[in-house]
C-alpha atoms as a PDB file:
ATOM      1  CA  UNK A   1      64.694  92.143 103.288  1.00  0.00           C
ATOM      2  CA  UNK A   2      64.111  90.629 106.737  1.00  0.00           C
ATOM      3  CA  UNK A   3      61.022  89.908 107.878  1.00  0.00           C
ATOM      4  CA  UNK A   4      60.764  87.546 111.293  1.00  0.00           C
ATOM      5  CA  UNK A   5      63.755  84.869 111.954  1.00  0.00           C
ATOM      6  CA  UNK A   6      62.441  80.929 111.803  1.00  0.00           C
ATOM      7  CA  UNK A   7      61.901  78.999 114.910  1.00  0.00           C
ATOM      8  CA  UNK A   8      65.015  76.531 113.958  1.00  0.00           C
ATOM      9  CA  UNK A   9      67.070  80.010 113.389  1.00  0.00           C
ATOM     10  CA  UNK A  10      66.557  81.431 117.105  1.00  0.00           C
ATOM     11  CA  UNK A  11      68.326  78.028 118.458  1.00  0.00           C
ATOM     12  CA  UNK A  12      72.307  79.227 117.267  1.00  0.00           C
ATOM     13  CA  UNK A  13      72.762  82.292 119.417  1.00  0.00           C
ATOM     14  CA  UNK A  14      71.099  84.550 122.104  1.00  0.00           C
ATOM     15  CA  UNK A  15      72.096  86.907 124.880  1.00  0.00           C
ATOM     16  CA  UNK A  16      70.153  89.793 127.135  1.00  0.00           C
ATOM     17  CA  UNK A  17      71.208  92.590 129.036  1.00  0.00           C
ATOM     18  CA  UNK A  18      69.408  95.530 131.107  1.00  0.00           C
ATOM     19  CA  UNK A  19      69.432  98.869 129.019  1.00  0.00           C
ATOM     20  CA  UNK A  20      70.094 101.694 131.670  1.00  0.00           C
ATOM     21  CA  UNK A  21      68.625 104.901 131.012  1.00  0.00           C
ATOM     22  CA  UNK A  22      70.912 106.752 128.685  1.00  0.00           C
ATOM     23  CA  UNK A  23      72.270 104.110 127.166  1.00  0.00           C
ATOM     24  CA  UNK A  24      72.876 103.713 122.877  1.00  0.00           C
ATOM     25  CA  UNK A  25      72.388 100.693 120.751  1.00  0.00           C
ATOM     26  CA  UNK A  26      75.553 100.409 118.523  1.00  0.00           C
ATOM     27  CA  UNK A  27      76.018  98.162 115.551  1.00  0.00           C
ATOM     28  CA  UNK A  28      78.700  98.262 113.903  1.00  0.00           C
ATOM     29  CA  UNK A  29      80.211  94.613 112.504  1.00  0.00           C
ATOM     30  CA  UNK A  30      77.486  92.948 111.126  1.00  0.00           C
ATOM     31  CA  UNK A  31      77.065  91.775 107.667  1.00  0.00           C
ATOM     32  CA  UNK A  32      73.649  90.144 106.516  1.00  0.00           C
ATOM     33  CA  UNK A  33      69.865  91.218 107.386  1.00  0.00           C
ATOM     34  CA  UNK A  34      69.473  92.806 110.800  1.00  0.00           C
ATOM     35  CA  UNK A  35      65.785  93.621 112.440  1.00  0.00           C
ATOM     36  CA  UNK A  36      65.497  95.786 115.258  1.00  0.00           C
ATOM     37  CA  UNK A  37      62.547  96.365 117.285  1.00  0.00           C
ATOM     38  CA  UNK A  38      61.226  98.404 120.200  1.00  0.00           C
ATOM     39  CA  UNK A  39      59.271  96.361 123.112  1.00  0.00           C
ATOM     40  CA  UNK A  40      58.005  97.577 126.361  1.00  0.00           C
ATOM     41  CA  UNK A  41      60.427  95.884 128.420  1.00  0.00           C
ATOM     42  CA  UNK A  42      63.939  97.332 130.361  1.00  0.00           C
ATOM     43  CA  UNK A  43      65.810  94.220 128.356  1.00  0.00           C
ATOM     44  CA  UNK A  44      67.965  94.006 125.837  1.00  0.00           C
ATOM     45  CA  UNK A  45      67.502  90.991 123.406  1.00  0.00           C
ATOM     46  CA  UNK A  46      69.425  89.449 120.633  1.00  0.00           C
ATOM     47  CA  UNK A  47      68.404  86.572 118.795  1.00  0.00           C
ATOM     48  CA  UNK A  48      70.872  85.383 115.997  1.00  0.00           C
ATOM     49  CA  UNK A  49      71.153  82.638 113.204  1.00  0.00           C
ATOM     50  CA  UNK A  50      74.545  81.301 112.038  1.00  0.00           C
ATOM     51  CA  UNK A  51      76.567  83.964 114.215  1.00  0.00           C
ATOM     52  CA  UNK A  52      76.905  84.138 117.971  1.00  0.00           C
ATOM     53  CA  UNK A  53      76.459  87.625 119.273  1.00  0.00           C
ATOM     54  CA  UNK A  54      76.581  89.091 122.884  1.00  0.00           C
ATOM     55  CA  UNK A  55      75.964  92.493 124.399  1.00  0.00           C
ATOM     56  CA  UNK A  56      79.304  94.744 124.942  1.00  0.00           C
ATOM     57  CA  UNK A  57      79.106  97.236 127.476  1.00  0.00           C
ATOM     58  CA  UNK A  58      81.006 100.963 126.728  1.00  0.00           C
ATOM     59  CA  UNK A  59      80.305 103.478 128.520  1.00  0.00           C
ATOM     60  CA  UNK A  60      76.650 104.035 127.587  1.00  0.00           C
ATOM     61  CA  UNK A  61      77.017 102.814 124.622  1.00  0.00           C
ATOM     62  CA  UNK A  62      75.432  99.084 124.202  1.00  0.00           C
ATOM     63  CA  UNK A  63      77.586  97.471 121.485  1.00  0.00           C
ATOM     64  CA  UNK A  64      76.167  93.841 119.240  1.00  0.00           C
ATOM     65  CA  UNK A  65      79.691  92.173 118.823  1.00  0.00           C
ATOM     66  CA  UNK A  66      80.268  88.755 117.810  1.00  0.00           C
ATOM     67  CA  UNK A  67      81.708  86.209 120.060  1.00  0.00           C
ATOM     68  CA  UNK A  68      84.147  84.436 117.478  1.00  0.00           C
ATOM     69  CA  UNK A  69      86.547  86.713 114.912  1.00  0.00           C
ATOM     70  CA  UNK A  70      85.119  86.753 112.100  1.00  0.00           C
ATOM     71  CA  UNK A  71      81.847  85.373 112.738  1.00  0.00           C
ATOM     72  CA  UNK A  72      79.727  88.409 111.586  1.00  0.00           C
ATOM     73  CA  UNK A  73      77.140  87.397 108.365  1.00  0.00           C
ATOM     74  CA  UNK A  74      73.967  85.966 109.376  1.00  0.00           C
ATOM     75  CA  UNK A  75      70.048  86.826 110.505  1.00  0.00           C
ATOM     76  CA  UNK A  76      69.922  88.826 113.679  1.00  0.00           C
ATOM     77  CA  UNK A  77      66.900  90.092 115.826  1.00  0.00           C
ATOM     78  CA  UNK A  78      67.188  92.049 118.420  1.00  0.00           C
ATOM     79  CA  UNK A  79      64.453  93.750 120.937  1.00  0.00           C
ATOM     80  CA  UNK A  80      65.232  96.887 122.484  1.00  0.00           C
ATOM     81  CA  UNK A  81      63.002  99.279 124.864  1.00  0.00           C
ATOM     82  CA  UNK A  82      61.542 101.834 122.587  1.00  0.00           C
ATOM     83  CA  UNK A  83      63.063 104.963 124.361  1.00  0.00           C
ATOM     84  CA  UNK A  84      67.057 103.462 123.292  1.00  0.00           C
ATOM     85  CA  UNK A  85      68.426 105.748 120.715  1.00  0.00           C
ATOM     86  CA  UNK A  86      70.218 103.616 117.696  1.00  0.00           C
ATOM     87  CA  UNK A  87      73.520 103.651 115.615  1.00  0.00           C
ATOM     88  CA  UNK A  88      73.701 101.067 112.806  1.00  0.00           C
ATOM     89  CA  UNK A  89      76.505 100.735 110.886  1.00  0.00           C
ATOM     90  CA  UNK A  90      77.993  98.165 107.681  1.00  0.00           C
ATOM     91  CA  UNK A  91      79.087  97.083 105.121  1.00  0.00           C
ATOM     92  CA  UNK A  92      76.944  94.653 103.190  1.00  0.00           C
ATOM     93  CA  UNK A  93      73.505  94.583 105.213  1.00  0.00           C
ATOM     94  CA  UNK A  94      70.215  94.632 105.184  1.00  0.00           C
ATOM     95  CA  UNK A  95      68.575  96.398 108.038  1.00  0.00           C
ATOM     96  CA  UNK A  96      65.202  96.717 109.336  1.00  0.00           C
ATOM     97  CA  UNK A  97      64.034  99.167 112.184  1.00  0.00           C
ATOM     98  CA  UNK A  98      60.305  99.606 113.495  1.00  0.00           C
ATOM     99  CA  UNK A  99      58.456 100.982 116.761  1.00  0.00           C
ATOM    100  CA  UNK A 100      61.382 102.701 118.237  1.00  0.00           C
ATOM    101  CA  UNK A 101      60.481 105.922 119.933  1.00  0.00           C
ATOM    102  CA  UNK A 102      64.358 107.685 120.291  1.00  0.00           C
ATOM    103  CA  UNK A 103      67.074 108.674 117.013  1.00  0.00           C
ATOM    104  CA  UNK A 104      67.425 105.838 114.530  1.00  0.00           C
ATOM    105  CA  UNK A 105      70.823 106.234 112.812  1.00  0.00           C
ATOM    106  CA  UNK A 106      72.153 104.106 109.739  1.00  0.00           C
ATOM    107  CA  UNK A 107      75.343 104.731 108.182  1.00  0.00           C
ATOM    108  CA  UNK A 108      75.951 101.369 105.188  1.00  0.00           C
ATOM    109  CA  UNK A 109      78.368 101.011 102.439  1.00  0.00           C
ATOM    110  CA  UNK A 110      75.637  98.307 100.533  1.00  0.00           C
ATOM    111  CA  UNK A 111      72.248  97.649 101.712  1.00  0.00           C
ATOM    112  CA  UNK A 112      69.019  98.143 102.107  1.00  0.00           C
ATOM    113  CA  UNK A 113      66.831 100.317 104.835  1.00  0.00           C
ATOM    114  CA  UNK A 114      63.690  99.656 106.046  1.00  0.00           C
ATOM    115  CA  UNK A 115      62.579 101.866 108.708  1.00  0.00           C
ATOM    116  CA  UNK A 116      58.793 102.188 110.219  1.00  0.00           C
ATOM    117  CA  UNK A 117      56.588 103.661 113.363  1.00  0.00           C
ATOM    118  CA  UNK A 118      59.691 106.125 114.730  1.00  0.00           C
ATOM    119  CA  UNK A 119      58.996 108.774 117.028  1.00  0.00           C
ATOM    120  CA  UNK A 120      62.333 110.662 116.332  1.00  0.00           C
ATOM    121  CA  UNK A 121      64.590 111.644 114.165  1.00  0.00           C
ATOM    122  CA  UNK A 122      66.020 109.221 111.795  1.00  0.00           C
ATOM    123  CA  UNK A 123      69.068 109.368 109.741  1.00  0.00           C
ATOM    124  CA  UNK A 124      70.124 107.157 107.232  1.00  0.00           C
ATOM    125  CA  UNK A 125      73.147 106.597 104.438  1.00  0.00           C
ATOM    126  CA  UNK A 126      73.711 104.029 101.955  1.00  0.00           C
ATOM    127  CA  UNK A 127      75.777 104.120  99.094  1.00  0.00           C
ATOM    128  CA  UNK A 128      74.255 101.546  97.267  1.00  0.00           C
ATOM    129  CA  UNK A 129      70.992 100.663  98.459  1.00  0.00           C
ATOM    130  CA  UNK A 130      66.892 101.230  98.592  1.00  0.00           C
ATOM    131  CA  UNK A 131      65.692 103.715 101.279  1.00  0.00           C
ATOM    132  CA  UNK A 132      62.121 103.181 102.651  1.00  0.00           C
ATOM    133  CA  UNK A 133      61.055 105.108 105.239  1.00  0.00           C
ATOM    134  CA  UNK A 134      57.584 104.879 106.886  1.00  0.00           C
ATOM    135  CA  UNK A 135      55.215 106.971 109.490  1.00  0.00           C
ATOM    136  CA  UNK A 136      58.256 108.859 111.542  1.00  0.00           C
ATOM    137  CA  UNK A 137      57.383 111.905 113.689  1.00  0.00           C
ATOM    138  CA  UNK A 138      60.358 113.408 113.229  1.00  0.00           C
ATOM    139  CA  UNK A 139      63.116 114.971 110.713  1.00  0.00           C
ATOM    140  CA  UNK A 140      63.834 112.742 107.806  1.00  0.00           C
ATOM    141  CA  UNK A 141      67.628 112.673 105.937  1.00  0.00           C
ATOM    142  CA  UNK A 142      68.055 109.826 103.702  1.00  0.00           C
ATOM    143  CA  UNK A 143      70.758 109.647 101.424  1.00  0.00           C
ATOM    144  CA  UNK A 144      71.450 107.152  98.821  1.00  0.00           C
ATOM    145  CA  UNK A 145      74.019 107.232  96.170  1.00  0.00           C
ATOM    146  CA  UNK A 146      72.906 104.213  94.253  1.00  0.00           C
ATOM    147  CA  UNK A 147      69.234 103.278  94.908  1.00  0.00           C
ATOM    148  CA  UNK A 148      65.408 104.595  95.629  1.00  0.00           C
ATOM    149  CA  UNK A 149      63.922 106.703  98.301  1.00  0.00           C
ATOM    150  CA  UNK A 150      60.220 105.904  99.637  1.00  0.00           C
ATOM    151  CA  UNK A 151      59.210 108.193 102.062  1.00  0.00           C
ATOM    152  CA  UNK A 152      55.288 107.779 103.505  1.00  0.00           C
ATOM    153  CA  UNK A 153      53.802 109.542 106.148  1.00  0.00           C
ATOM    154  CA  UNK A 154      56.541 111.688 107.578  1.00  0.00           C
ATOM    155  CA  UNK A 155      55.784 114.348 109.962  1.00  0.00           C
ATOM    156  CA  UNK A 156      58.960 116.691 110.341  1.00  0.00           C
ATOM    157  CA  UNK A 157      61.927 118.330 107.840  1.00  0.00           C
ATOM    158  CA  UNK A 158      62.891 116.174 105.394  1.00  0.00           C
ATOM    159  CA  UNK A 159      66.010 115.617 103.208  1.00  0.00           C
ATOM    160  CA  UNK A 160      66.199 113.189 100.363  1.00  0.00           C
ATOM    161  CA  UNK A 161      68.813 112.501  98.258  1.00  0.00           C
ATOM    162  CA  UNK A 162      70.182 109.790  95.816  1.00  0.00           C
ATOM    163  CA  UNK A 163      72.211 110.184  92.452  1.00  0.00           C
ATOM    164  CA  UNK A 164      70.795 107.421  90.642  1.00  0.00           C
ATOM    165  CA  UNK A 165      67.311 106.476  91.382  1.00  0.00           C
ATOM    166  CA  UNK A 166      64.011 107.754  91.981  1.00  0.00           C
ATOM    167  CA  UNK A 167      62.480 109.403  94.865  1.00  0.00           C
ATOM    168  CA  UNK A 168      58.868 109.708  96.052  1.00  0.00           C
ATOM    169  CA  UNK A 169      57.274 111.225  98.714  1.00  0.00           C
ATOM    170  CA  UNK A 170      53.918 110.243  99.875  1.00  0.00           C
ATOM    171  CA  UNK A 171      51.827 111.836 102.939  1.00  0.00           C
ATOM    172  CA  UNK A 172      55.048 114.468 103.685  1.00  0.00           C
ATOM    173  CA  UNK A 173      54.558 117.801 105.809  1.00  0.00           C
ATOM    174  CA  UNK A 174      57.542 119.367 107.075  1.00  0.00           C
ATOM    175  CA  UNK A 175      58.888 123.052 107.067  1.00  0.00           C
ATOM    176  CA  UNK A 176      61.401 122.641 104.945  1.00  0.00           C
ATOM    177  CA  UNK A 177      61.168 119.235 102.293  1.00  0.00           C
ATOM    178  CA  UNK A 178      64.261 118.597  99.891  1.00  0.00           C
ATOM    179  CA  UNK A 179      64.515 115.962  97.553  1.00  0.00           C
ATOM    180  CA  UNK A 180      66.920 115.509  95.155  1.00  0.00           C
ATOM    181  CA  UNK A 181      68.558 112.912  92.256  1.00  0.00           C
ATOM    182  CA  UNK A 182      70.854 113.316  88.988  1.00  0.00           C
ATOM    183  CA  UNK A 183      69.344 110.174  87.118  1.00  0.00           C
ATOM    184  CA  UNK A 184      65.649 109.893  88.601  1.00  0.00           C
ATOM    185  CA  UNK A 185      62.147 111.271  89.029  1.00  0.00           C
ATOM    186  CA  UNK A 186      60.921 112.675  91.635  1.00  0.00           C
ATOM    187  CA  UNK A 187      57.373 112.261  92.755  1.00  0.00           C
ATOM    188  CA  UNK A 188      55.990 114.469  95.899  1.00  0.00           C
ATOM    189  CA  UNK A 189      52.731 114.635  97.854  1.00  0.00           C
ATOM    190  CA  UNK A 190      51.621 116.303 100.378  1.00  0.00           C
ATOM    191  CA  UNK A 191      51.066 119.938 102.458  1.00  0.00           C
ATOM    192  CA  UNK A 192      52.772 123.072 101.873  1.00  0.00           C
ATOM    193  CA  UNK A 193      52.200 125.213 105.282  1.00  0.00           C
ATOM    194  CA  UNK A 194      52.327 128.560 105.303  1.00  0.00           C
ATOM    195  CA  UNK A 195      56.072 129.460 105.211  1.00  0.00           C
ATOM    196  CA  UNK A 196      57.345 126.233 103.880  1.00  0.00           C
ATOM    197  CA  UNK A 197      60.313 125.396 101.775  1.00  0.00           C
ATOM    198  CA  UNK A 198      59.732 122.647  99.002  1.00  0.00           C
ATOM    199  CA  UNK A 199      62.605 121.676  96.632  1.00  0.00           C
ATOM    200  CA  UNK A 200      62.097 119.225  94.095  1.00  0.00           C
ATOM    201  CA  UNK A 201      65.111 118.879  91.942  1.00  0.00           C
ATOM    202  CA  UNK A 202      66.544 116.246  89.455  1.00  0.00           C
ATOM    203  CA  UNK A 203      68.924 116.510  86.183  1.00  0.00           C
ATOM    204  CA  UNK A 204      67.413 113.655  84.163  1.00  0.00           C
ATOM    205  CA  UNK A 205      63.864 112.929  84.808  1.00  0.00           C
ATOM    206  CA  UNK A 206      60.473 114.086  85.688  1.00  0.00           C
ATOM    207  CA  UNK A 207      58.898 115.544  88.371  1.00  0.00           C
ATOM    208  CA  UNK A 208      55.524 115.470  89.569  1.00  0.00           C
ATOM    209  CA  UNK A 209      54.491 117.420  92.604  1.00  0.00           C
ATOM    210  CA  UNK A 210      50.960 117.009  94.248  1.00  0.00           C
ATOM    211  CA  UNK A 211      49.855 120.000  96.719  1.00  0.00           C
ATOM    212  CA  UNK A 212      46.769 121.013  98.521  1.00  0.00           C
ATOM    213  CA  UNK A 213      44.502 122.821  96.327  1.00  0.00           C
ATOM    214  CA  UNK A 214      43.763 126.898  98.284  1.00  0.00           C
ATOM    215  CA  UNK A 215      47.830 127.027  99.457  1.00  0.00           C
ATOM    216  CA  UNK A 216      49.825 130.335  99.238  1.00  0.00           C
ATOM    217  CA  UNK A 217      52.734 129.521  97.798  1.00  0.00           C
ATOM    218  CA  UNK A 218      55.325 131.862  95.646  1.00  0.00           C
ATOM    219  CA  UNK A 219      56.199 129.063  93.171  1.00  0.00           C
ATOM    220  CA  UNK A 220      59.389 129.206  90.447  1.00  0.00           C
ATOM    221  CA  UNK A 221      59.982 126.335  88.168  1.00  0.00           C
ATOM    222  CA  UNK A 222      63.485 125.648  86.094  1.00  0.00           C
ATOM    223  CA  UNK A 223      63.169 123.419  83.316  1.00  0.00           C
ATOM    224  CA  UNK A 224      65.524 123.203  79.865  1.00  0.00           C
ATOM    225  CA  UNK A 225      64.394 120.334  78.172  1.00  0.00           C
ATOM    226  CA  UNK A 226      60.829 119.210  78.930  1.00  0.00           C
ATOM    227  CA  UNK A 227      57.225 120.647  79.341  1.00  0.00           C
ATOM    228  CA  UNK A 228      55.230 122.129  82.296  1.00  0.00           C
ATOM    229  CA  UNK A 229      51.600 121.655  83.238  1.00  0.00           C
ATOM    230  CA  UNK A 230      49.723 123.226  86.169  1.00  0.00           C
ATOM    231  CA  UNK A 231      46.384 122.377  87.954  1.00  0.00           C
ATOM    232  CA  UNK A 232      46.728 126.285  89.512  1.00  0.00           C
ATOM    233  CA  UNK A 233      46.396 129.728  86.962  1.00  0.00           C
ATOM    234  CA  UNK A 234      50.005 130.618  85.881  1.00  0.00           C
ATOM    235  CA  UNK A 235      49.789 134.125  85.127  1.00  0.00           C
ATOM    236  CA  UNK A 236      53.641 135.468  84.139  1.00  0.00           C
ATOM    237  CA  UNK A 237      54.930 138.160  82.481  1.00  0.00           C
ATOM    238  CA  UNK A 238      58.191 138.286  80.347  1.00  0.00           C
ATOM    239  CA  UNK A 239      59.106 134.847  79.848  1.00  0.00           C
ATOM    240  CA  UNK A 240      62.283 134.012  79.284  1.00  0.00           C
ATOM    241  CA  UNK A 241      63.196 130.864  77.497  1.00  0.00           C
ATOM    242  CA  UNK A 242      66.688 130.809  79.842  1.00  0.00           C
ATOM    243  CA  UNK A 243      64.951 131.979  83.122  1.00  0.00           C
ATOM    244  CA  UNK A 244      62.950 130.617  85.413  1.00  0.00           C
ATOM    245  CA  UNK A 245      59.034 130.265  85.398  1.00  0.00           C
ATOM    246  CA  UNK A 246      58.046 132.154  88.311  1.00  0.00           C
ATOM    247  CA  UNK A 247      54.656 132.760  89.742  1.00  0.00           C
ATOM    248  CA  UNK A 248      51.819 132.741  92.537  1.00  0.00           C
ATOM    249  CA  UNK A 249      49.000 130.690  94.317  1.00  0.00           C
ATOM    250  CA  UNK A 250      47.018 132.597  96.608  1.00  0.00           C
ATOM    251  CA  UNK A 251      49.268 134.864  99.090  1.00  0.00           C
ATOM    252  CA  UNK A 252      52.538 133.013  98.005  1.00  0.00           C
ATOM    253  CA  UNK A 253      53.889 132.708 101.737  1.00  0.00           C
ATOM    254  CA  UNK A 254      55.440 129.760 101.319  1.00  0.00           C
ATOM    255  CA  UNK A 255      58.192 128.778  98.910  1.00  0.00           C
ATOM    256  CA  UNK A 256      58.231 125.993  96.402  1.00  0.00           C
ATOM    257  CA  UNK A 257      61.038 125.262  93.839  1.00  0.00           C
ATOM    258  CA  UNK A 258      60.717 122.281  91.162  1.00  0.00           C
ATOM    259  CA  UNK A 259      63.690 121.832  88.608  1.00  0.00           C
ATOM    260  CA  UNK A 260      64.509 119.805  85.930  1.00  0.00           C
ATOM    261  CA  UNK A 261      67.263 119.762  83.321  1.00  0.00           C
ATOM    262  CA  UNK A 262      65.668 117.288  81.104  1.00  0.00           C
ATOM    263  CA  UNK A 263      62.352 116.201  81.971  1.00  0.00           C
ATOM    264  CA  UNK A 264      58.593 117.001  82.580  1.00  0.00           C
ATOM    265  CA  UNK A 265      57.372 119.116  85.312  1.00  0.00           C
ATOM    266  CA  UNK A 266      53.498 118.838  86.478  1.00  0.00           C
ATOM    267  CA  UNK A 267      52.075 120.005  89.301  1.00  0.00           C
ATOM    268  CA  UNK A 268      48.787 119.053  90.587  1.00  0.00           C
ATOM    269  CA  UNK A 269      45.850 119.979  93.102  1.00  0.00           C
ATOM    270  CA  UNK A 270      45.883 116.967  95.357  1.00  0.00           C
END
């Protein structure tokens, strides 16, 4: 993953422009590792190894395009004021965002995401990549078909999703919280508001969900193959080996849903 660009890397290729207000940071052709960060300034800078990129004006949209055909796989940095929303897109990168205060948007065929300190939502697709996602005040949807999902310290709705590979989700509040993988576990903490949706599915794996102890939460648990322990008093009547555990803490107001097909289910006072 990249980190910070070497003083004998910022020599190949530079280029700044003024971002107007309204304007949209677009990437679309890049190949490699790409960091983005948001300064205080009304500039717009790129700083490149082994490529030579310039700024594109379309419309409002602000477009990193290279300067030769073909010249597209390298190390890029680029600074952007914090308020420029941003559309990312690839097929075999690496990208890093941080301190960017607008819509954060990645859309990769292979690659990994690292994105940190967002205020906004963020958005981000990979087919076969890692997802890490870090202290955003905003929604959340992360979707991975191939790869992990690391959400810390998210404050708005969150959706996470990957077929193979393991999510976990530290620090999350949000009205609604979905996470969900075929092959995977799934590891959750964090609040459960009055009136909240939790979902915490996977097919093949385990599932452990951490939640504040005194919530009110109306809590139903699907499991086929696999035990279930529970910091909180289950008290059911009728089980059914082919139904659905289903019970309450406190008032039950809010809603929280953990399956598994074939795997453990715990769920613990935080």
């Amino acid at each position: 993953m990249l980190a910070v660009l070497t003083a004998a890397a910022l020599a190949v290729g530079s280029d700044t422009v003024t971002v107007r207000p309204g304007d949209v940071f677009v990437s679309t052709r890049l190949a490699g590792e790409l960091l983005v960060e948001g300064s205080a300034t009304d500039r717009a800078e790129v700083i490149a190894a082994d490529v030579e990129l310039r700024f594109e004006r379309r419309g409002n949209e602000l477009h990193l395009v290279p300067m030769r055909a073909g010249d597209r796989d390298g190390e890029v940095h680029v600074r952007l004021p914090a308020s420029t929303p941003i559309r990312i897109a690839g097929t075999d990168l690496d990208a890093v965002v941080t301190g960017m205060a607008a819509t954060v948007e990645a859309e990769l065929l292979e690659g990994d995401v690292a994105i940190e300190s967002i205020e906004g939502p963020v958005r981000v697709q990979t087919l076969s990549g890692d997802l890490r996602i870090e202290d955003v005040a905003g929604d959340v949807a992360a979707v991975t078909l191939d790869g992990d999902v690391e959400l810390a310290r998210v404050r708005g709705e969150v959706r996470a999703e990957s077929t193979d590979g393991d999510l976990v989700l530290f620090d999350v509040s949000g009205r609604r919280v979905f996470a969900s993988t075929v092959s995977g576990d799934v590891v959750y903490s964090g609040a459960v508001a009055a009136g909240a949706e939790l979902t915490l599915v996977t097919h093949d794996g385990d599932v452990v969900a951490g939640v504040p102890d005194g919530i009110d939460a109306s809590v139903e648990v699907g499991r086929f193959s696999g035990g279930f322990e529970s910091d909180f008093p289950v008290r059911v009547r009728g089980v059914s080996a082919s139904e659905p555990l289903r019970f309450v803490i406190g008032e039950g107001s809010a809603r929280i849903s953990i399956r598994s097909f074939d795997g453990d289910i715990r769920l613990l006072r935080r």
